[in-house]
Protein backbone atom coordinates (compact mmCIF):
# COMPACT_ATOMS: atom_id res chain seq x y z
CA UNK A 1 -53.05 44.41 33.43
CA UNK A 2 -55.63 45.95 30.64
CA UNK A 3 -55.95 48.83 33.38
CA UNK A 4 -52.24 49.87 32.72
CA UNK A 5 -52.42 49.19 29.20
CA UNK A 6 -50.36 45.81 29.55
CA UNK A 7 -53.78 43.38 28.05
CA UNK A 8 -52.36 42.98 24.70
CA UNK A 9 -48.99 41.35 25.82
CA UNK A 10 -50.41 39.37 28.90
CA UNK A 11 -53.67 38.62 26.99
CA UNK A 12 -51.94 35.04 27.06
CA UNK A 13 -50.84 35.26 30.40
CA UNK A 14 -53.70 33.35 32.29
CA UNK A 15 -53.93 30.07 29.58
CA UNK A 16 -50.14 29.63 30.21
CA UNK A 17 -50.11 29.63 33.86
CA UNK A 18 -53.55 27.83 34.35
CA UNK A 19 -52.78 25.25 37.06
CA UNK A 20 -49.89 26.77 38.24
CA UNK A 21 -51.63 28.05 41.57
CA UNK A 22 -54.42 26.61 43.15
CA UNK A 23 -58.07 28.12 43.90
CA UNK A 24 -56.79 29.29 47.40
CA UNK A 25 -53.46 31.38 45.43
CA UNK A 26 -51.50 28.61 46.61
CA UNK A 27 -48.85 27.56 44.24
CA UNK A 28 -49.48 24.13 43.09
CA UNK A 29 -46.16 22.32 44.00
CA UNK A 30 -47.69 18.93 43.32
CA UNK A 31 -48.64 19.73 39.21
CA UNK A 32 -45.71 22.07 38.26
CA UNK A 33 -42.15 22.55 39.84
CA UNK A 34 -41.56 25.94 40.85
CA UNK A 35 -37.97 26.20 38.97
CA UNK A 36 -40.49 25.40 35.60
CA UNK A 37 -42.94 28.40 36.86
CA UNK A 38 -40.03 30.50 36.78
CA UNK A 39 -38.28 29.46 33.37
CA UNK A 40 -41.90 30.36 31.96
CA UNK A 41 -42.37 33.40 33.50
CA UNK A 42 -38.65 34.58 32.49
CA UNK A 43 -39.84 33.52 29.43
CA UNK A 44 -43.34 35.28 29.15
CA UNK A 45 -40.89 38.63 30.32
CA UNK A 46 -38.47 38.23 27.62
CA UNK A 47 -41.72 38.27 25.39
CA UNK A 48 -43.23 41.72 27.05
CA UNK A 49 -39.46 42.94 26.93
CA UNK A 50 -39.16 42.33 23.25
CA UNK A 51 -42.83 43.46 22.35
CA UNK A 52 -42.13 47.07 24.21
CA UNK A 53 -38.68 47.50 23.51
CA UNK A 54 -36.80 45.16 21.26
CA UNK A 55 -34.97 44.54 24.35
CA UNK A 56 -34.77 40.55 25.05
CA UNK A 57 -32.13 40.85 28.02
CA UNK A 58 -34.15 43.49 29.98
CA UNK A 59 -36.00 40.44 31.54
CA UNK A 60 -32.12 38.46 32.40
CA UNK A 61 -31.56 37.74 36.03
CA UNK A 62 -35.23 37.32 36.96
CA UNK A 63 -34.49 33.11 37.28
CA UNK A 64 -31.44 33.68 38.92
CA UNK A 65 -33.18 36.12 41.37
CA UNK A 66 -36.55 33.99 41.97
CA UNK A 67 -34.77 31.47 42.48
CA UNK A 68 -31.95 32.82 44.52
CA UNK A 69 -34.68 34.18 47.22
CA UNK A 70 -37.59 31.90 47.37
CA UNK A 71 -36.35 28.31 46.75
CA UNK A 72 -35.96 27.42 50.46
């Protein structure tokens, strides 16, 4: 993310999603729920979205879409 000039707003990125996936990049189903993982990612987009445009709703739909497509 520094590499495309992104470090500032995902500086954070890594503290808030420690635990989420496990040493092997295997999401960690048994220590967070995957609809959580998503509501905080939304989140952390709404929070890039706002910091680079102003623009809270630029990051809508990506729950509904996650969601939509990967909860099995």
């Amino acid at each position: 993310m520094r590499q495309l000039g992104l470090g500032r707003q995902f500086g954070s990125l890594a503290p808030r999603l420690d635990g989420a996936f496990r040493a092997d990049g295997v999401f960690a189903h048994d220590r967070l729920r995957f609809v959580d993982f998503v509501d905080d990612v939304e989140d952390l987009l709404e929070d890039v979205a706002w910091q680079e445009g102003g623009d809270k709703e630029a990051a809508d739909g990506f729950e509904e879409y996650v969601l939509q497509h990967y909860r099995g």
